[in-house]
Protein backbone atom coordinates (compact mmCIF):
# COMPACT_ATOMS: atom_id res chain seq x y z
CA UNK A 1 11.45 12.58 -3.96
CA UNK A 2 8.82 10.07 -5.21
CA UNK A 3 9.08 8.46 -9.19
CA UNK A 4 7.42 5.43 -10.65
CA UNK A 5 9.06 2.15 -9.84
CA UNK A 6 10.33 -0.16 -12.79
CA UNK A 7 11.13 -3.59 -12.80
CA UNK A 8 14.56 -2.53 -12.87
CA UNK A 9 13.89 -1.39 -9.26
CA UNK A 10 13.04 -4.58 -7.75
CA UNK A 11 16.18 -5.56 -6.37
CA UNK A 12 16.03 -2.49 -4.26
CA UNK A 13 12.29 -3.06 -3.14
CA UNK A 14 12.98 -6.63 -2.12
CA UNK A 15 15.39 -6.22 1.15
CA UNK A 16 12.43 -3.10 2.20
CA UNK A 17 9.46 -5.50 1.78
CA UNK A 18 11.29 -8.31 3.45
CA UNK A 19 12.67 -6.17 6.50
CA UNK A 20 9.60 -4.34 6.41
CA UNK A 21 6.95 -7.32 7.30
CA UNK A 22 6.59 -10.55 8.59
CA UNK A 23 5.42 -12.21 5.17
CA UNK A 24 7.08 -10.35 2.64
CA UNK A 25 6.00 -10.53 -0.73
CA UNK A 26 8.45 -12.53 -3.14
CA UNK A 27 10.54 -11.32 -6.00
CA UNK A 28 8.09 -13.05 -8.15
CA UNK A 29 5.03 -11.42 -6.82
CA UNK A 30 6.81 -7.80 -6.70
CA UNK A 31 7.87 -8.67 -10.17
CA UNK A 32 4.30 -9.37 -11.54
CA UNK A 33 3.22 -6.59 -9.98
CA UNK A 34 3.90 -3.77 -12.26
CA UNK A 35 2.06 -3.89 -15.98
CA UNK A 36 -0.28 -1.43 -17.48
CA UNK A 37 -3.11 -0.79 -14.92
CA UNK A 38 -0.49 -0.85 -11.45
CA UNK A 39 0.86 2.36 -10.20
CA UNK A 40 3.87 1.27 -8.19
CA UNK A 41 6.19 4.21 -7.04
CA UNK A 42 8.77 4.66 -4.58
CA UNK A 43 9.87 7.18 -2.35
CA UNK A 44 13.81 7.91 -2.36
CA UNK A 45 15.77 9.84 0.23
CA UNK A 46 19.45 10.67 -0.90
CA UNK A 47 19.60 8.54 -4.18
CA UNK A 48 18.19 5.82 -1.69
CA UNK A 49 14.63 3.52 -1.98
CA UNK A 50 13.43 4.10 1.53
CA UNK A 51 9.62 3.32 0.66
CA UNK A 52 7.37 2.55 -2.29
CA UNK A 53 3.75 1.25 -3.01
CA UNK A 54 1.96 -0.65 -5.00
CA UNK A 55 -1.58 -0.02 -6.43
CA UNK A 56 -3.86 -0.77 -9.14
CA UNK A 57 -6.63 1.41 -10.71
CA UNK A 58 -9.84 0.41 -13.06
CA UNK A 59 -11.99 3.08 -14.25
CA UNK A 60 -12.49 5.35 -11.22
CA UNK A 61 -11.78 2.75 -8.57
CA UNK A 62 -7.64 1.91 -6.98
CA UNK A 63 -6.95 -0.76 -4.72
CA UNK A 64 -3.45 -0.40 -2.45
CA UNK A 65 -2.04 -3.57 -2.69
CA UNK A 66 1.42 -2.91 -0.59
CA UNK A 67 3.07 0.17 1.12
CA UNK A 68 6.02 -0.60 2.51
CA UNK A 69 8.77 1.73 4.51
CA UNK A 70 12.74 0.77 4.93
CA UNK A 71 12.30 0.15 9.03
CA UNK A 72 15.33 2.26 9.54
CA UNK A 73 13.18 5.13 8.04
CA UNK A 74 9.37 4.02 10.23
CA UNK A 75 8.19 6.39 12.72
CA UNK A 76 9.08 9.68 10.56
CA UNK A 77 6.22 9.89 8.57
CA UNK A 78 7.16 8.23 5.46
CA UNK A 79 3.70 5.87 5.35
CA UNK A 80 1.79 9.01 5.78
CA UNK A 81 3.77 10.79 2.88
CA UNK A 82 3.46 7.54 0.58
CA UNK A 83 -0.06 7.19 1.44
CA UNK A 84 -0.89 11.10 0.45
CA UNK A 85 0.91 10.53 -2.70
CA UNK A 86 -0.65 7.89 -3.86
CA UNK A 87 -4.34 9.44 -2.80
CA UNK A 88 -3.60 12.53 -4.72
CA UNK A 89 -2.13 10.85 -8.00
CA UNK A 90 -4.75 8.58 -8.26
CA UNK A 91 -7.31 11.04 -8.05
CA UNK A 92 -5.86 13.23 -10.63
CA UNK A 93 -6.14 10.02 -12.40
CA UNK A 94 -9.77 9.66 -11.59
CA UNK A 95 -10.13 7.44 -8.79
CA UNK A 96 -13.25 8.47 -6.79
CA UNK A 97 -12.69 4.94 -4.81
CA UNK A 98 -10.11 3.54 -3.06
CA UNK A 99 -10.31 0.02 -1.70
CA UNK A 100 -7.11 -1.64 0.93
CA UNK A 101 -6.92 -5.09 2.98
CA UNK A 102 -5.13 -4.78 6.26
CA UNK A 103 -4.20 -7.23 9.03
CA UNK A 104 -6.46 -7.25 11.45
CA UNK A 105 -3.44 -6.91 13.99
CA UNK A 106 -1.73 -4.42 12.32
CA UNK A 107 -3.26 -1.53 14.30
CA UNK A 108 -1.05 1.35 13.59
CA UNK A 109 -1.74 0.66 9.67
CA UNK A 110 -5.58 0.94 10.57
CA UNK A 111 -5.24 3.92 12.25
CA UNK A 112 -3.05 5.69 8.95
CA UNK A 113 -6.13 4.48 7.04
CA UNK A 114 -8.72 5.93 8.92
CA UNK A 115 -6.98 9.24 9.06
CA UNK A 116 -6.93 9.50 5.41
CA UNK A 117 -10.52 8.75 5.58
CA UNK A 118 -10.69 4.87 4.67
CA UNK A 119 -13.49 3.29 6.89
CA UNK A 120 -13.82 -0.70 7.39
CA UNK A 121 -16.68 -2.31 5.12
CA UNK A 122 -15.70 -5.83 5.47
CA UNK A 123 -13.91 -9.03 6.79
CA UNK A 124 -12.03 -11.68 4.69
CA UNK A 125 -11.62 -14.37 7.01
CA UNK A 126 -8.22 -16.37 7.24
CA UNK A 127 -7.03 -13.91 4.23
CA UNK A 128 -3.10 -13.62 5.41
CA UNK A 129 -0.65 -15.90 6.70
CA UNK A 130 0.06 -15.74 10.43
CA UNK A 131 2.48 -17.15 12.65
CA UNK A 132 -0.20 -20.05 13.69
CA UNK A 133 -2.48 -20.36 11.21
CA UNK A 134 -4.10 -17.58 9.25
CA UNK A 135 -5.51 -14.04 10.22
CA UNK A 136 -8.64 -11.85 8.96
CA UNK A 137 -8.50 -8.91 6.76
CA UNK A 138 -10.00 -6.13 7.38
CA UNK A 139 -11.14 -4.41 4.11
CA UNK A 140 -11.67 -0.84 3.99
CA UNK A 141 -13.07 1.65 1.41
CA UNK A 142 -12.62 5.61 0.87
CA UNK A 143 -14.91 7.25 -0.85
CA UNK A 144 -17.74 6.64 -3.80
CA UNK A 145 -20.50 6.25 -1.07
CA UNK A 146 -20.51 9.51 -0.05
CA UNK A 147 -18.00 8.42 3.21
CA UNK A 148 -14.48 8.97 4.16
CA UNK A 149 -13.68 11.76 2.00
CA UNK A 150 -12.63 11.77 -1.49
């Protein structure tokens, strides 16, 4: 079952996104994250969170901020499912764009994206955090050009 998220379900987001990734995000980022133009939903298995993400939209362009799945619940196709979801509500909302940043280490994220028919159009150097020092971004785009679907 996927629903919006509400603030009220950021206590339950917090222990994914933090057992989830290296650098979680903090309360206080999760918590700023919702508002009028973010389209934050979560994917629940048995009354449980087990995933959500987090996007914005303006006009006909959405940017996936975060997409984060329970680790007890990666490697069953739950980051596929969220991804799908959020393609196909934001396009019913209008979106003929979609814009992500991903880790340039983070591989097995790339290759989701590029299924679903993002395609890399850019580096932001030293954008994340890393263990020693900082790591690149890779920036990819789906659609609006003509490319990756849409």
């Amino acid at each position: 079952e996927y629903r919006p998220l509400t603030l009220a379900d950021v206590p339950a987001m917090l222990p994914i996104e933090r057992g989830a990734h290296r650098f979680p995000w903090s309360e206080s980022l999760l918590q700023d994250s919702f508002g009028e133009r973010y389209c934050n939903v979560g994917g629940w298995r048995d009354g449980q969170l087990v995933g959500f993400y987090i996007a914005d939209q303006l006009l006909d362009e959405s940017t996936l901020h975060n997409i984060c799945v329970d680790p007890g619940y990666q490697g069953q196709g739950l980051g596929r499912e969220l991804l799908a979801h959020y393609l196909q509500q934001s396009a019913v909302a209008g979106c003929r764009c979609w814009w992500l940043e991903v880790r340039r280490s983070n591989e097995r994220a790339q290759h989701l994206y590029e299924q679903a028919g993002y395609q890399q159009v850019g580096v932001r150097k030293g954008y994340y955090r890393a263990e020693q020092g900082q790591e690149d971004a890779l920036v990819m785009r789906r659609g609006a050009s003509g490319e990756g679907g849409g």
